[in-house]
C-alpha atoms as a PDB file:
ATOM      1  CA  UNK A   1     -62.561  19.706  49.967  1.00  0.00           C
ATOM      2  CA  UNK A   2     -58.795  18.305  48.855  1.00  0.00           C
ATOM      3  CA  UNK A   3     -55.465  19.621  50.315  1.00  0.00           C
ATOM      4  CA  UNK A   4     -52.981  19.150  48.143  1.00  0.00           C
ATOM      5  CA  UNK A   5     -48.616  19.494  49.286  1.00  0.00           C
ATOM      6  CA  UNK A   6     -46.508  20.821  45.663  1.00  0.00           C
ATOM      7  CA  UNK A   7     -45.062  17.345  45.861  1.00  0.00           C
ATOM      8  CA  UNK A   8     -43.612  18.673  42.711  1.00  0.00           C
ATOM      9  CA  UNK A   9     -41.373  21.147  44.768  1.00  0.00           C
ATOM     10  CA  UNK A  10     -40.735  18.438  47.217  1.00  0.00           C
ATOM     11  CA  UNK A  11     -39.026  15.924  45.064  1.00  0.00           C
ATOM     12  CA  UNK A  12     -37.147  18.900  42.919  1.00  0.00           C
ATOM     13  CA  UNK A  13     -35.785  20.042  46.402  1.00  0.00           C
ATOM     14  CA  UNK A  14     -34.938  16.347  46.928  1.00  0.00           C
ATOM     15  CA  UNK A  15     -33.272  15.755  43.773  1.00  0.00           C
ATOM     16  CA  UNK A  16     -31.154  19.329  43.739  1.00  0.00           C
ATOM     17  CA  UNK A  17     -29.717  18.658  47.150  1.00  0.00           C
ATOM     18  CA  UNK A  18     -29.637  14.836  47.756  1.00  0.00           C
ATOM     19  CA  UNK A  19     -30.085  14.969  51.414  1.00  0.00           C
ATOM     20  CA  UNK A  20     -29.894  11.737  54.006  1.00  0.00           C
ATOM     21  CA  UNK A  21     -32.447  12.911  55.857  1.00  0.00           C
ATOM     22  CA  UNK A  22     -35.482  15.368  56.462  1.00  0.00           C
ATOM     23  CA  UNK A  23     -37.716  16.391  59.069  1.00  0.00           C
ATOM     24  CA  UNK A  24     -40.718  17.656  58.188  1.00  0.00           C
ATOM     25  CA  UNK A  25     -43.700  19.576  60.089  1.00  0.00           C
ATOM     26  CA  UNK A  26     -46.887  20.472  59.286  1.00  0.00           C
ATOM     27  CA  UNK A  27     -50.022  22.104  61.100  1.00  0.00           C
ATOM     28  CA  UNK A  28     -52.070  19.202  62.598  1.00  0.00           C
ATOM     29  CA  UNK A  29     -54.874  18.952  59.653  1.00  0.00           C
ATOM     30  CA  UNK A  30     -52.476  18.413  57.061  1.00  0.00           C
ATOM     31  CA  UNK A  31     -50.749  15.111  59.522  1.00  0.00           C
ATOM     32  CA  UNK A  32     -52.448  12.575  57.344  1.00  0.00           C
ATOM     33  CA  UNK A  33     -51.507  14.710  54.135  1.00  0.00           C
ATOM     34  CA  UNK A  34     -47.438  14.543  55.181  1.00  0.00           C
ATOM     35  CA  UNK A  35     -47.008  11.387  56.718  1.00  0.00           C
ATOM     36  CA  UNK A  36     -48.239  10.186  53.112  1.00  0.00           C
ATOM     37  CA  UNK A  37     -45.893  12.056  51.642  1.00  0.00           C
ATOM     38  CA  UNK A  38     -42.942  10.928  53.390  1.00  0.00           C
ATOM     39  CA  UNK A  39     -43.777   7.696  52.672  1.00  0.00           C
ATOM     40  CA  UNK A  40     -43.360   8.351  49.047  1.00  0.00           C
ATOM     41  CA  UNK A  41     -40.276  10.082  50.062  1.00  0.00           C
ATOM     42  CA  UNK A  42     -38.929   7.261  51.631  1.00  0.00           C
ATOM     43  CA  UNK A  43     -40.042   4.929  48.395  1.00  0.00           C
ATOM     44  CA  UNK A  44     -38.729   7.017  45.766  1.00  0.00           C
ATOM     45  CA  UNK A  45     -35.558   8.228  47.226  1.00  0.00           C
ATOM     46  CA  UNK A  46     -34.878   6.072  49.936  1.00  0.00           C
ATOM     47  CA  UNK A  47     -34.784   9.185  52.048  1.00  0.00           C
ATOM     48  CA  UNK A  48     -35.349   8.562  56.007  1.00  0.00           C
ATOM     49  CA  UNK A  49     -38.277  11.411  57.165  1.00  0.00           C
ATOM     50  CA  UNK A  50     -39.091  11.761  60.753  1.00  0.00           C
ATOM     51  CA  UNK A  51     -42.046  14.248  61.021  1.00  0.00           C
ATOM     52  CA  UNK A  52     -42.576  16.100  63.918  1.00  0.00           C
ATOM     53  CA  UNK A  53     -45.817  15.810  65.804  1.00  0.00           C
ATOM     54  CA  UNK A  54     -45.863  19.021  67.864  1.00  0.00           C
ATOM     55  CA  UNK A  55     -48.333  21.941  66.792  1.00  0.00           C
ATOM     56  CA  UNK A  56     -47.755  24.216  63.937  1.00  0.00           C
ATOM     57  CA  UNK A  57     -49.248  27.011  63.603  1.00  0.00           C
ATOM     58  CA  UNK A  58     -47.274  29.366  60.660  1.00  0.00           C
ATOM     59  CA  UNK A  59     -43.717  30.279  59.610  1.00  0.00           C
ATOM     60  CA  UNK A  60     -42.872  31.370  63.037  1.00  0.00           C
ATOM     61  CA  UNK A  61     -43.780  27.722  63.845  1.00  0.00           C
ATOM     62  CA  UNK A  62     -40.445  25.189  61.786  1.00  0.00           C
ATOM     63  CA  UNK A  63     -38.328  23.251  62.900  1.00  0.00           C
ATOM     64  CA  UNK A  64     -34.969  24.487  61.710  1.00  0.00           C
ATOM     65  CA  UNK A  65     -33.295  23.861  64.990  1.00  0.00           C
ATOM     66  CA  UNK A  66     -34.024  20.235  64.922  1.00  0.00           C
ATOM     67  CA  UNK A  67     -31.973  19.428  62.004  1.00  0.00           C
ATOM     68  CA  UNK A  68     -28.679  19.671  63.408  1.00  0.00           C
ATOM     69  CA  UNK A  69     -30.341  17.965  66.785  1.00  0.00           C
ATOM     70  CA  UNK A  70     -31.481  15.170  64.445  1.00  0.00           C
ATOM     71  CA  UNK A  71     -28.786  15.053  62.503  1.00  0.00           C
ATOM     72  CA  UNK A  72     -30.579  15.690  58.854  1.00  0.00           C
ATOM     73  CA  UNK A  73     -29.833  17.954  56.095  1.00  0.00           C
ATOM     74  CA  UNK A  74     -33.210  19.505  55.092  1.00  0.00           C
ATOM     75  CA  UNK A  75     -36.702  20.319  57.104  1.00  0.00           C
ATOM     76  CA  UNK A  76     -39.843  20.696  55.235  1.00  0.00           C
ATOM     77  CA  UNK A  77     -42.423  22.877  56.296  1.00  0.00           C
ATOM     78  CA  UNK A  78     -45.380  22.147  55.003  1.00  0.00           C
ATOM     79  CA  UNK A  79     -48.745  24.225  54.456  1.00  0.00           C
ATOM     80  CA  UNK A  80     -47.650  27.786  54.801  1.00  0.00           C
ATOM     81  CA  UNK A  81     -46.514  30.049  52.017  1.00  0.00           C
ATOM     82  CA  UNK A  82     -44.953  33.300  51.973  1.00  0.00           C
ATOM     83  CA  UNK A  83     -42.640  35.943  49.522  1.00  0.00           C
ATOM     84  CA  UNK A  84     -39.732  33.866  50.934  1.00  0.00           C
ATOM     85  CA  UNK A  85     -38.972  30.387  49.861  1.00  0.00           C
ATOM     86  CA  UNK A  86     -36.635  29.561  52.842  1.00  0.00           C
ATOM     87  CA  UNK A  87     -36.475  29.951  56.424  1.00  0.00           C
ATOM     88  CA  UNK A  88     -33.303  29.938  58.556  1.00  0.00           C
ATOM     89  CA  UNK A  89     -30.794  27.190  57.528  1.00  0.00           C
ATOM     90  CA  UNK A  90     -32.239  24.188  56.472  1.00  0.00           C
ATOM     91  CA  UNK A  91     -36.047  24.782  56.358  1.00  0.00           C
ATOM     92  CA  UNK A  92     -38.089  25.353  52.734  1.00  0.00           C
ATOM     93  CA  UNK A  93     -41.210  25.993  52.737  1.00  0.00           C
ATOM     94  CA  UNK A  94     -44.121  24.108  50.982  1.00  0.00           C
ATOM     95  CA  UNK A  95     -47.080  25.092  49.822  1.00  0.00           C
ATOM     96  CA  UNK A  96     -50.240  23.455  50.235  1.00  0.00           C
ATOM     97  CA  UNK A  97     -53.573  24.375  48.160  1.00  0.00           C
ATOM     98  CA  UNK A  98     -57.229  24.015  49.102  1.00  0.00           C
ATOM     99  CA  UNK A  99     -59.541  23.143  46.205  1.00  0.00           C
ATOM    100  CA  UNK A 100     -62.413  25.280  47.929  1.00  0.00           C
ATOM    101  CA  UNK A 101     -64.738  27.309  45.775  1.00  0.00           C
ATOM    102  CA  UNK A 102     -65.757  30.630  46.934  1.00  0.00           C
ATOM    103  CA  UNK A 103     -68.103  31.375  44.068  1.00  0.00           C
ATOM    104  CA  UNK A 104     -71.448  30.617  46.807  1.00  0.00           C
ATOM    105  CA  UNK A 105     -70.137  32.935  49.306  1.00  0.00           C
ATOM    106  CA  UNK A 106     -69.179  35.598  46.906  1.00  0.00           C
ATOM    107  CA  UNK A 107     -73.350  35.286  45.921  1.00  0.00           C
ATOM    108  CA  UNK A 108     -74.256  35.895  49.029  1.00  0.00           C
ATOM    109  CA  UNK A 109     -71.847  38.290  49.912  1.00  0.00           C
ATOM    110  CA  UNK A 110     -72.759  40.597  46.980  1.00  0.00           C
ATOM    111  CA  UNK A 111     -76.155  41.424  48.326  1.00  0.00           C
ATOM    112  CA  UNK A 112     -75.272  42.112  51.592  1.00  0.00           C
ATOM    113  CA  UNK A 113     -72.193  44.531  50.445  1.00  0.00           C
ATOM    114  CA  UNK A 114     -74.867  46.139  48.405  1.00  0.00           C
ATOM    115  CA  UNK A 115     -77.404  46.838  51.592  1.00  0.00           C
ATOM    116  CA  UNK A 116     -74.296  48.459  52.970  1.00  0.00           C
ATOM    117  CA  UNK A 117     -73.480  50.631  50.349  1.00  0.00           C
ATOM    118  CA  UNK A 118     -70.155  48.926  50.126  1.00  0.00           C
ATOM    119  CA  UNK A 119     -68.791  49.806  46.333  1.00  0.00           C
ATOM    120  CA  UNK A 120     -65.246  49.571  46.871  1.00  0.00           C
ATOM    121  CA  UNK A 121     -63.883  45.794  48.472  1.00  0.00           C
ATOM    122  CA  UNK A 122     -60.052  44.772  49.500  1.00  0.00           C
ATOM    123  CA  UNK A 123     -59.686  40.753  49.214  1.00  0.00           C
ATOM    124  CA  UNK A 124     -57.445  38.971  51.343  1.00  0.00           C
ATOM    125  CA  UNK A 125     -56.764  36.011  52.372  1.00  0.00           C
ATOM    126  CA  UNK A 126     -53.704  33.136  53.626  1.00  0.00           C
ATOM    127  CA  UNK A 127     -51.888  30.757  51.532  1.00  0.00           C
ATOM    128  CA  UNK A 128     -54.125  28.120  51.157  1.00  0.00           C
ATOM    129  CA  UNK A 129     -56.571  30.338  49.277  1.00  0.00           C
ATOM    130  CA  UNK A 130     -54.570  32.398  47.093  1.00  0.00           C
ATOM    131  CA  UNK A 131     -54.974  30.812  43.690  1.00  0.00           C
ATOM    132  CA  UNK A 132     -58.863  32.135  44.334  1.00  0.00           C
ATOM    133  CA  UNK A 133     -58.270  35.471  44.531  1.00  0.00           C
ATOM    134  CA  UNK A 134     -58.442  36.406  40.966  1.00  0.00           C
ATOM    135  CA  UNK A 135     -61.552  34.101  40.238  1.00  0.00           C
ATOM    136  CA  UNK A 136     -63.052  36.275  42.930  1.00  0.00           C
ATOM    137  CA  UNK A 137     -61.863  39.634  42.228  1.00  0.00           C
ATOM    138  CA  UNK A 138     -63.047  38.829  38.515  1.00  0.00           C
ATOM    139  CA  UNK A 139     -66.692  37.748  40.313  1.00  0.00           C
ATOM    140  CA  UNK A 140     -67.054  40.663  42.297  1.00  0.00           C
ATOM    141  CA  UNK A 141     -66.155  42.896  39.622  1.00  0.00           C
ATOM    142  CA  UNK A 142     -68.694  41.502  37.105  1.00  0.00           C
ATOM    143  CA  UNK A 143     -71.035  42.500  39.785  1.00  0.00           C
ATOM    144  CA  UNK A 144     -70.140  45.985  39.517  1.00  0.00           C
ATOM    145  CA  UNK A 145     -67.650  46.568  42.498  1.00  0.00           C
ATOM    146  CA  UNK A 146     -64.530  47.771  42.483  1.00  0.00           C
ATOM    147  CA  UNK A 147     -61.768  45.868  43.549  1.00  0.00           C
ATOM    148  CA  UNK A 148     -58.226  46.230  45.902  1.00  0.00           C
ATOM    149  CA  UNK A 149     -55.567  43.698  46.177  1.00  0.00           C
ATOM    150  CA  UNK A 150     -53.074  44.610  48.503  1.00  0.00           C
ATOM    151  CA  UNK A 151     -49.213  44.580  47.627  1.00  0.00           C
ATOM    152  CA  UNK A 152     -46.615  42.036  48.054  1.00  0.00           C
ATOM    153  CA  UNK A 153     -43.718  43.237  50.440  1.00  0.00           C
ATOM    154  CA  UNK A 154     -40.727  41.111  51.735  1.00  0.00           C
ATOM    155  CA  UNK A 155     -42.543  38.661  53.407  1.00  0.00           C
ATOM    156  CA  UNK A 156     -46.459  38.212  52.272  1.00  0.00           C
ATOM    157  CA  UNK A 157     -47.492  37.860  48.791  1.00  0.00           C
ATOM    158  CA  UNK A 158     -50.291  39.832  47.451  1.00  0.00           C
ATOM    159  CA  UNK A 159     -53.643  40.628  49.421  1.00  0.00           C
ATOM    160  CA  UNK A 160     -51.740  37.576  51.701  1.00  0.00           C
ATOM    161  CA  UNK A 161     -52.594  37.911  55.130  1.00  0.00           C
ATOM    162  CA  UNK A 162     -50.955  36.136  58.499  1.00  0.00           C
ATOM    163  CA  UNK A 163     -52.567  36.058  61.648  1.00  0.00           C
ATOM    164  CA  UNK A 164     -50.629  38.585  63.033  1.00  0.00           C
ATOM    165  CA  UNK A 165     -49.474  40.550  60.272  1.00  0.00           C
ATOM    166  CA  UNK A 166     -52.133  42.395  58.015  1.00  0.00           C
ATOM    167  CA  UNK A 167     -49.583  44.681  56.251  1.00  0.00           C
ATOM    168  CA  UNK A 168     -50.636  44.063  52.541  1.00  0.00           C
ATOM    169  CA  UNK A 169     -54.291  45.062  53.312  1.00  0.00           C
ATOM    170  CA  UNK A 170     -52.955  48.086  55.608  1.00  0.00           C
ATOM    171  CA  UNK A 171     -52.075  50.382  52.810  1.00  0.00           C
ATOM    172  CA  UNK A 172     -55.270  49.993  51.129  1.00  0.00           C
ATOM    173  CA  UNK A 173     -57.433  50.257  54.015  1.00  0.00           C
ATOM    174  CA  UNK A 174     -58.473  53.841  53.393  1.00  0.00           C
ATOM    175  CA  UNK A 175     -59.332  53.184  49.843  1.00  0.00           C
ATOM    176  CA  UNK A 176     -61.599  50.716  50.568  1.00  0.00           C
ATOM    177  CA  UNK A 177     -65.606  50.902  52.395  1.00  0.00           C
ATOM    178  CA  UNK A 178     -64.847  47.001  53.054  1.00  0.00           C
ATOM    179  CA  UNK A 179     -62.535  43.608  53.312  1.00  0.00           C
ATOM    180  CA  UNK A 180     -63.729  40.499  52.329  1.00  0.00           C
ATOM    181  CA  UNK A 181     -61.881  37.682  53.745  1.00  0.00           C
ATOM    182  CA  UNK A 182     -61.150  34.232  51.620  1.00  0.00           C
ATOM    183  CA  UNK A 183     -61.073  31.734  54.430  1.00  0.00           C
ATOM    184  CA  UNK A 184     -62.992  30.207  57.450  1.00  0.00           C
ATOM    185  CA  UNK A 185     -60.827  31.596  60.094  1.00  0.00           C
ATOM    186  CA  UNK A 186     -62.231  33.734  62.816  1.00  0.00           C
ATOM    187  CA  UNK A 187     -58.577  34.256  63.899  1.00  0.00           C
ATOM    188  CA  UNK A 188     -57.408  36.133  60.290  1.00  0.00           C
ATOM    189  CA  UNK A 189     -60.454  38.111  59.666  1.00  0.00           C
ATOM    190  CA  UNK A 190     -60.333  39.296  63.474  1.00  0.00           C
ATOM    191  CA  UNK A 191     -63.594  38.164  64.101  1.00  0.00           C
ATOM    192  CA  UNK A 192     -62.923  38.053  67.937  1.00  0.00           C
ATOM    193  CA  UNK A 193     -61.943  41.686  68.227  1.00  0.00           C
ATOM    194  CA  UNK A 194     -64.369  42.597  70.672  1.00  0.00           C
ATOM    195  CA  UNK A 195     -63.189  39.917  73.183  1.00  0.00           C
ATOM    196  CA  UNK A 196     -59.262  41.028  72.977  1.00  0.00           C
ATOM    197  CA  UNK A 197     -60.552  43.974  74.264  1.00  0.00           C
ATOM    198  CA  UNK A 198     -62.472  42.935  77.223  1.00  0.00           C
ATOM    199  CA  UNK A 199     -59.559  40.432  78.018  1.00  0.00           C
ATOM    200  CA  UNK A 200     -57.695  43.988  78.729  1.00  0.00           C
ATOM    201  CA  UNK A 201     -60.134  45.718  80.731  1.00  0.00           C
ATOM    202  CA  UNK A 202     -60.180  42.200  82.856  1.00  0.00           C
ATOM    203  CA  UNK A 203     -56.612  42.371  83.160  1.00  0.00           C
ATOM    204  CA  UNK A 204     -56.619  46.125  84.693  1.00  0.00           C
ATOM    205  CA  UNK A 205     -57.794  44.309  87.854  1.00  0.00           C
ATOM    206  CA  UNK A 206     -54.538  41.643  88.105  1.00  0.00           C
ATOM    207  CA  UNK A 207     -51.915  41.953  90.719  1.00  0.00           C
ATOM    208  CA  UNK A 208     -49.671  38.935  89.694  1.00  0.00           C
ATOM    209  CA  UNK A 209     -49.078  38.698  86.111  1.00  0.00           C
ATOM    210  CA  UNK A 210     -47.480  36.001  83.979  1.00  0.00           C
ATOM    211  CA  UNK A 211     -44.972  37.360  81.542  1.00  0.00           C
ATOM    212  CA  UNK A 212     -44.238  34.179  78.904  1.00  0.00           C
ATOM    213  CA  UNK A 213     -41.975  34.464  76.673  1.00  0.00           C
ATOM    214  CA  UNK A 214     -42.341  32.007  73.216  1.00  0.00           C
ATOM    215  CA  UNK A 215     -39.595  29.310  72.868  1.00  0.00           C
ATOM    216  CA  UNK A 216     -40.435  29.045  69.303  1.00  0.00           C
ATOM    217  CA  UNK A 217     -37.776  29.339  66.908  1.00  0.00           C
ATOM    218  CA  UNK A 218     -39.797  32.284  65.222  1.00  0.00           C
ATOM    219  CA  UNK A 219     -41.616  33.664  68.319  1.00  0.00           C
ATOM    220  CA  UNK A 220     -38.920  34.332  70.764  1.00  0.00           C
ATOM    221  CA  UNK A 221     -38.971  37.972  71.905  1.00  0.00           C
ATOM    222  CA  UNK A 222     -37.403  38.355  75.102  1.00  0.00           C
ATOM    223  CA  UNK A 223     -36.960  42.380  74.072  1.00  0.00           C
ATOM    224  CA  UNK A 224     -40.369  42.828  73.909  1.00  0.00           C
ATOM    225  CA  UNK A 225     -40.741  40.444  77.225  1.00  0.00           C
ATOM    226  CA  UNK A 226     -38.266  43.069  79.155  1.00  0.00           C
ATOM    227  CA  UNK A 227     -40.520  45.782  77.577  1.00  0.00           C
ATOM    228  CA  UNK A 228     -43.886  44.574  78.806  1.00  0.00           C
ATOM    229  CA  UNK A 229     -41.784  43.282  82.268  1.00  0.00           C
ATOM    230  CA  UNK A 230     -40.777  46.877  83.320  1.00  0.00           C
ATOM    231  CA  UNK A 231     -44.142  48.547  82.646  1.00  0.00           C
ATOM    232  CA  UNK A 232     -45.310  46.273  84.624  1.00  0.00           C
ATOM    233  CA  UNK A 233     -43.583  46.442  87.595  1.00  0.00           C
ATOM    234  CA  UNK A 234     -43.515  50.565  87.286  1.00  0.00           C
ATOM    235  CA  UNK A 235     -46.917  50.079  87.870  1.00  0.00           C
ATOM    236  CA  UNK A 236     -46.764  47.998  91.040  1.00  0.00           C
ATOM    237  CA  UNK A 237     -47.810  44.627  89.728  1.00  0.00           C
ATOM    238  CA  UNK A 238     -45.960  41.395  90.528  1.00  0.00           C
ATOM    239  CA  UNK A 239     -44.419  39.805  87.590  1.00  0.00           C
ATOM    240  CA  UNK A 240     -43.873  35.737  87.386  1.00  0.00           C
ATOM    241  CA  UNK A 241     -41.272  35.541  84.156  1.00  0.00           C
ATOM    242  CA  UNK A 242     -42.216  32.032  81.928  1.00  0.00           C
ATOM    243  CA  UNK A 243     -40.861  30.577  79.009  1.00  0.00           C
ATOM    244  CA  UNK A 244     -42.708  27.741  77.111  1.00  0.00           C
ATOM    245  CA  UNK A 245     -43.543  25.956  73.448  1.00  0.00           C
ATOM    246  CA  UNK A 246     -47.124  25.635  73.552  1.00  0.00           C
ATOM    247  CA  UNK A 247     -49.072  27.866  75.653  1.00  0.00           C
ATOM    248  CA  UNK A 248     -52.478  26.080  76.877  1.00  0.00           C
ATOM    249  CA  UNK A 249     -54.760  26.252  79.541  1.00  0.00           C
ATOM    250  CA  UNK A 250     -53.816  22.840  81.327  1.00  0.00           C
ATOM    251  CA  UNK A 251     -50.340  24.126  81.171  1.00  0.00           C
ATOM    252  CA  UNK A 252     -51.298  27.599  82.883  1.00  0.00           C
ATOM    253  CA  UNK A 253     -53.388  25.845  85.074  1.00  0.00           C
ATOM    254  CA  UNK A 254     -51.123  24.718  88.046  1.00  0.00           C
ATOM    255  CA  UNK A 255     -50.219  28.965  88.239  1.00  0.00           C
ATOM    256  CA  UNK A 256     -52.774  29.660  90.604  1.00  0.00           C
ATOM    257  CA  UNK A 257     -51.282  32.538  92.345  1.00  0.00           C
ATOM    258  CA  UNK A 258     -51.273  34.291  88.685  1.00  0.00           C
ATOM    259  CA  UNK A 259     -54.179  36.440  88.305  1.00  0.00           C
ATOM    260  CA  UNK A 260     -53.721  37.299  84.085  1.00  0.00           C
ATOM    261  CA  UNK A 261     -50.895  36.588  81.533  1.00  0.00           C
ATOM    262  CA  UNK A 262     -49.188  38.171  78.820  1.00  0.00           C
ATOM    263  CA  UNK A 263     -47.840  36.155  76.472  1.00  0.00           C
ATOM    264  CA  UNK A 264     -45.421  37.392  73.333  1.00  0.00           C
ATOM    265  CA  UNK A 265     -45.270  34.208  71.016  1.00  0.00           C
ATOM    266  CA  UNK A 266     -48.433  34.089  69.200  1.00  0.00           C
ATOM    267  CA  UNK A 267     -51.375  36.844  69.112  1.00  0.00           C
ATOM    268  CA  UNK A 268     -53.347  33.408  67.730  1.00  0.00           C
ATOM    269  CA  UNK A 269     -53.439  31.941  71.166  1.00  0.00           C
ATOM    270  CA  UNK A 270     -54.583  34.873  73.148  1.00  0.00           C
ATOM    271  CA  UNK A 271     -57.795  34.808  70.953  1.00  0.00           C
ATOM    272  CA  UNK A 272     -58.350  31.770  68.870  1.00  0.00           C
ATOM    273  CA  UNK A 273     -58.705  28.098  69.938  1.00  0.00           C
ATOM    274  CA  UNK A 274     -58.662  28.234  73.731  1.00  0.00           C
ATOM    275  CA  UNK A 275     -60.602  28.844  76.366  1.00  0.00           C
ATOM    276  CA  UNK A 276     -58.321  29.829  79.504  1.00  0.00           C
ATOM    277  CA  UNK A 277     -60.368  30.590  82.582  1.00  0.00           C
ATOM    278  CA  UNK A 278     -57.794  33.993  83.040  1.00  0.00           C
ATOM    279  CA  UNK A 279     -56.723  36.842  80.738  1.00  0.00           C
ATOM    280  CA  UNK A 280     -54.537  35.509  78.621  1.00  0.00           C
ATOM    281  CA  UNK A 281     -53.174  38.863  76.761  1.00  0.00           C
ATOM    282  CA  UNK A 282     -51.123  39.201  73.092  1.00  0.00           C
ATOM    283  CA  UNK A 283     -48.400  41.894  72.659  1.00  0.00           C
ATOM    284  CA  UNK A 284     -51.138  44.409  70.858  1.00  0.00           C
ATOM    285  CA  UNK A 285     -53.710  43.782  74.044  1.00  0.00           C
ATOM    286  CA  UNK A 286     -50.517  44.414  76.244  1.00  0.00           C
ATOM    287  CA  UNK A 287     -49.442  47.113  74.468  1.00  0.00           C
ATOM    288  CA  UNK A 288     -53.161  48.605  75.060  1.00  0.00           C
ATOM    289  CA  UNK A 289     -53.068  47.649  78.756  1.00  0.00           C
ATOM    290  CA  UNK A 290     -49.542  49.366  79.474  1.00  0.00           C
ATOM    291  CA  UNK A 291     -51.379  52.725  78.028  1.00  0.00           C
ATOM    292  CA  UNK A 292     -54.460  52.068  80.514  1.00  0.00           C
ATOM    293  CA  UNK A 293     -52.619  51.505  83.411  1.00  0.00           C
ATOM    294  CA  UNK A 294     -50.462  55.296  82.065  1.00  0.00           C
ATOM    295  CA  UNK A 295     -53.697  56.410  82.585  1.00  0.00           C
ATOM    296  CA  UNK A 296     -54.160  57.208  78.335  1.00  0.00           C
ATOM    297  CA  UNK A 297     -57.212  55.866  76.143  1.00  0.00           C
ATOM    298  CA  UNK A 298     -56.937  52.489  74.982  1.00  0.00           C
ATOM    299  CA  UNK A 299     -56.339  53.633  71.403  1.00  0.00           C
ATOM    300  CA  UNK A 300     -56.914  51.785  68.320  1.00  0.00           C
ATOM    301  CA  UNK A 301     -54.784  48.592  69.567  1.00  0.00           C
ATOM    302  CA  UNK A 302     -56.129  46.123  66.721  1.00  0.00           C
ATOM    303  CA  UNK A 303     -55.571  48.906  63.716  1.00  0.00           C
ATOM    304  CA  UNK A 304     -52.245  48.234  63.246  1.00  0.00           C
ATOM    305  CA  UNK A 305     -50.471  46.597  60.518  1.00  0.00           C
ATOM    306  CA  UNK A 306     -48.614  43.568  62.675  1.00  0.00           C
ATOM    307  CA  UNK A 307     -49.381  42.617  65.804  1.00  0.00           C
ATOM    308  CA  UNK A 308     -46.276  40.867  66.112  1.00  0.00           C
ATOM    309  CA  UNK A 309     -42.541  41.759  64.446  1.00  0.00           C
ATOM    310  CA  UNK A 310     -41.740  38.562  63.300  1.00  0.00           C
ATOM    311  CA  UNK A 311     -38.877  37.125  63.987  1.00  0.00           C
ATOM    312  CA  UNK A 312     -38.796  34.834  61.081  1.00  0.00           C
ATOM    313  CA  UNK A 313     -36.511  37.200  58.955  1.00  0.00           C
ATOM    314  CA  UNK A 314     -33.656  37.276  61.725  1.00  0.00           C
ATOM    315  CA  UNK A 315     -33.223  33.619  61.845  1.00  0.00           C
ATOM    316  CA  UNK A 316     -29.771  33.504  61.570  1.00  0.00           C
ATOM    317  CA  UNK A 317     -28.486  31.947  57.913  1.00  0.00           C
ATOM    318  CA  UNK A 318     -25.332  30.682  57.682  1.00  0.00           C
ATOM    319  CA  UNK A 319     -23.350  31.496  54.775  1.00  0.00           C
END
């Protein structure tokens, strides 16, 4: 399996806007991937690159704030694609391709969508995958399927899915008996649905709750903070406001007196990746948790089409 940055984009970028200097970021398995491209940066332009080695984890995730900080011209974001080319200010982002072949798991896939009477499929997937999603929808329809790609919109290309925004595939949903999901990621194909909904039924029992609000340049919500904040408290429960970058368990860990937390940056962290010894609840479980404690049904919390409004499109721009 090979990873491979559109260097091409990089250097036309580089050559278009002559900058002094660029920071770059990049989700932690592509680290070895960037630094080697900055050093060709650095050789072919004579470019200074600092690359930033906190976690990344999607568009919501750049580092447009740190230009001016850093005094540079340009960020790079590398690894996550979208219908926009440019985020905020300064950042562009840069797309990043795995060479993966889907064409075993599509064989054994067909069988088993057969034994389920499954005739009519969706594909989605994230960026990395995208150049397979005709290959496959060509496979599956030799098979004798039919086949639903979702539509591009203002943020997501086609059948493109984040982690917390499935609005392509929404649409289609009814037209379809199943999804099949291009990618190894429990997170995007929701594979951890059942526990986000006992994490909310645990939470019903909490007395002191953490509120956290995402410091993130495309997570921060304090809105939906006050939101969650005031339900809360109408409710009798103790509320312990936080604000923080990364949200792990050794950083939660000194809050003893906290008994479950909500936190609004990420729906990834709330079910993928950690394992936090307390309820650790996204803005969909929340939302689900404020209608328990109304006394309503839990609803369908996870069929939505974004668990999170992005704040990636109010960056501000200067013009």
């Amino acid at each position: 399996m090979t990873i491979r940055i559109d260097e091409e984009k990089v250097f036309r970028l580089i050559e278009e806007r002559h900058p002094r200097a660029i920071i770059v970021n990049a989700p932690g398995g592509l680290q070895a991937q960037t630094r080697a491209l900055t050093e060709k940066i650095r050789e072919k332009y004579g470019v200074s690159c600092l690359l930033v080695g906190d976690s990344c984890f999607g568009i919501c995730d750049t580092v447009d704030e740190e230009v001016e900080k850093l005094d540079a011209d340009m960020a790079l974001h590398i690894g996550h694609n979208a219908a926009v080319s440019m985020v905020g200010d300064y950042t562009y982002l840069i797309d990043a391709t795995d060479d993966v072949s889907f064409d075993g798991v599509i064989e054994k896939a067909i069988p088993q969508l057969r034994s389920m009477k499954c005739e009519r499929i969706g594909l989605v997937t994230f960026s990395q995958h995208l150049h397979e999603l005709e290959p496959a929808r060509m496979k599956f329809q030799a098979a004798g399927f039919q086949v639903f790609l979702g539509k591009r919109n203002n943020l997501l290309l086609d059948s493109q899915v984040f982690g917390c925004d499935f609005s392509t595939a929404y649409p289609i949903r009814d037209e379809v008996d199943a999804f099949c999901f291009l990618g190894e990621s429990e997170f995007h194909a929701v594979g951890l649905a059942l526990s986000a909904i006992l994490s909310v039924y645990k939470a019903m029992d909490a007395k002191v709750f953490g509120v956290i609000t995402g410091l993130k340049e495309g997570q921060k919500m304090p809105g939906r903070t006050n939101w969650i904040v005031k339900r809360l408290e109408m409710h009798g429960r103790r509320v312990v406001q936080l604000a923080m970058r990364d949200i792990t368990p050794e950083r939660l860990a000194p809050l003893r007196d906290v008994d479950a937390f909500i936190q609004t940056a990420c729906p990834r962290i709330s079910i993928d990746g950690f394992t936090f010894d307390r309820p650790v609840l996204s803005i969909p479980q929340a939302d689900a948790l404020v209608r328990l404690l109304e006394g309503r049904e839990i609803g369908e919390f996870l069929q939505r089409p974004k668990w999170i409004e992005l704040t990636v499109g109010l960056i501000p721009r200067r013009n």
